[in-house]
C-alpha atoms as a PDB file:
ATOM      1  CA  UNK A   1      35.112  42.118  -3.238  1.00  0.00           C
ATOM      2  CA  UNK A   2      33.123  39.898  -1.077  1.00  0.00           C
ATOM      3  CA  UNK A   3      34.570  37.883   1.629  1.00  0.00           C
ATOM      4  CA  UNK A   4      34.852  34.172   2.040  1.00  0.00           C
ATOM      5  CA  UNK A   5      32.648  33.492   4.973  1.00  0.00           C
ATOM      6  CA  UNK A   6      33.050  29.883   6.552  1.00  0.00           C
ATOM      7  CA  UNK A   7      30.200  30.716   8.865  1.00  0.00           C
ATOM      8  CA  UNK A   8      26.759  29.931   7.900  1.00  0.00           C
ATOM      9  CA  UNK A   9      24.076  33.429   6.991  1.00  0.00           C
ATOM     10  CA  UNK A  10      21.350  33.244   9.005  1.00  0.00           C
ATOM     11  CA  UNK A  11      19.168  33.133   5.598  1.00  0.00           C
ATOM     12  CA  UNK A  12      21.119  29.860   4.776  1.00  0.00           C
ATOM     13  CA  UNK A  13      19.875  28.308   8.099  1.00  0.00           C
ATOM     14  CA  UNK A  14      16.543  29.256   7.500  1.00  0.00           C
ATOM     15  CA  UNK A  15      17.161  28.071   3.902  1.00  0.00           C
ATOM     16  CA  UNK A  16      17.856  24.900   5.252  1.00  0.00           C
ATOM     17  CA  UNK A  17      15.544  24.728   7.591  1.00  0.00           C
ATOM     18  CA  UNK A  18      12.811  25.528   5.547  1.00  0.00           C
ATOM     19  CA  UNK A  19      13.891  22.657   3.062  1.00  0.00           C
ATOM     20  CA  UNK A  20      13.945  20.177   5.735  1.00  0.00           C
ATOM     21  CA  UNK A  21      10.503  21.277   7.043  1.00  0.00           C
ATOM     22  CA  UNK A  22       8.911  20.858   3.795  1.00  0.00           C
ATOM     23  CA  UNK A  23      10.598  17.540   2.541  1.00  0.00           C
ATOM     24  CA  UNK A  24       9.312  15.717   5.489  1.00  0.00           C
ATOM     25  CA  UNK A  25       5.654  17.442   5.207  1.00  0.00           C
ATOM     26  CA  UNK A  26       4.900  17.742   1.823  1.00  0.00           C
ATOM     27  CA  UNK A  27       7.160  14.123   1.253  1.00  0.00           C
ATOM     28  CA  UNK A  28       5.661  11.695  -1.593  1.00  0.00           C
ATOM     29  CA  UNK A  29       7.053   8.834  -1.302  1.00  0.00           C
ATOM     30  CA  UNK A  30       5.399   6.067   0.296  1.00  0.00           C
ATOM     31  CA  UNK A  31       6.477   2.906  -0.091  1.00  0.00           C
ATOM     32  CA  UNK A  32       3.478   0.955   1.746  1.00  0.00           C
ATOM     33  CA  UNK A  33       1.704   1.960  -1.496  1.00  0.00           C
ATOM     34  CA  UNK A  34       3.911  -0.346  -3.650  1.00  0.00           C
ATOM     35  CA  UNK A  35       4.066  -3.294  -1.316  1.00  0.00           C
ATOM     36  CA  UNK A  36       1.655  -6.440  -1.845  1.00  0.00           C
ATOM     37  CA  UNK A  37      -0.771  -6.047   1.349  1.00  0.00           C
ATOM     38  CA  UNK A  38      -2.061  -9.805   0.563  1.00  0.00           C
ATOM     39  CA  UNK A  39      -3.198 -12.599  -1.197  1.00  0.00           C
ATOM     40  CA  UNK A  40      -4.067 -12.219  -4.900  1.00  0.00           C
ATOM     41  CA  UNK A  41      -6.248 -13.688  -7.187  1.00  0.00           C
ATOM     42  CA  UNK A  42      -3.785 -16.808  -7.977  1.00  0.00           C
ATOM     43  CA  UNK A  43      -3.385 -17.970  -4.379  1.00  0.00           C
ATOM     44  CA  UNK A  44      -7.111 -17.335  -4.000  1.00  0.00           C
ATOM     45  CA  UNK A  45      -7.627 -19.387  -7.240  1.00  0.00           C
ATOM     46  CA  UNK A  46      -5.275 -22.172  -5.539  1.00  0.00           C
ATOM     47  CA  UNK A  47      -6.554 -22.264  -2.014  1.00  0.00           C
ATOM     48  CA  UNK A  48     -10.477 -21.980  -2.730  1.00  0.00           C
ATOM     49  CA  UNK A  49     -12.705 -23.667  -0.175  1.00  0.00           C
ATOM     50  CA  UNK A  50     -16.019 -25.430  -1.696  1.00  0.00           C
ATOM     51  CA  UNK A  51     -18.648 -22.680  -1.207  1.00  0.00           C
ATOM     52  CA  UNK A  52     -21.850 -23.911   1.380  1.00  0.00           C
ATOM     53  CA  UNK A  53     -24.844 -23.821  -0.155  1.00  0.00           C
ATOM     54  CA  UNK A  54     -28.312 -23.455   0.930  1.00  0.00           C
ATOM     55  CA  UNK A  55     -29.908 -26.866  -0.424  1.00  0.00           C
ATOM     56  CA  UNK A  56     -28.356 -29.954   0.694  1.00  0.00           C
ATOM     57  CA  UNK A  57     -26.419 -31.931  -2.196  1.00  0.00           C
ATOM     58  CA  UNK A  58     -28.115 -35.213  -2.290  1.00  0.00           C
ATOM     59  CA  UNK A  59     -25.677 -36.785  -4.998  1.00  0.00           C
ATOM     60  CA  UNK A  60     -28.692 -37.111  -7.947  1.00  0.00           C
ATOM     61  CA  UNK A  61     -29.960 -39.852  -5.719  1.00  0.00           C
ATOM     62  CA  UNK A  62     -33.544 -37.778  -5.481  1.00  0.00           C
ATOM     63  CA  UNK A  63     -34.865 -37.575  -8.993  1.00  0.00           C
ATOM     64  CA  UNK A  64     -38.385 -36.072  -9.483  1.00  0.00           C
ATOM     65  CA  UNK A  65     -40.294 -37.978 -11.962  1.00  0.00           C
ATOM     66  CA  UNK A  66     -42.941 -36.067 -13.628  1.00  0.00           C
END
């Protein structure tokens, strides 16, 4: 029969070692992925500046007659 051994095998350390080398390399959770990293299209939608244009806006107060 085999005996009880309380002490760890040396191919339970590397067992273990091995595991905890390869969790933290090959490790796929990343949570920055699943955070909001900023504003979205609502609070754009909500907080939208008038764009500047090109051509002043005289009001219709210019009308070409032809």
């Amino acid at each position: 029969m085999a005996k009880n051994r309380k002490n760890p095998t040396i191919g339970k350390a590397v067992a273990e070692v091995w595991l905890a080398v390869t969790s933290q390399l090959f490790d796929s959770y990343h949570p920055e992925r699943h955070y909001m990293r900023g504003p979205g299209p609502k609070w754009h939608a909500k907080h939208a500046q008038p764009r500047l244009t090109a051509e002043p806006d005289l009001g219709g107060a210019l009308k070409i007659a032809a």
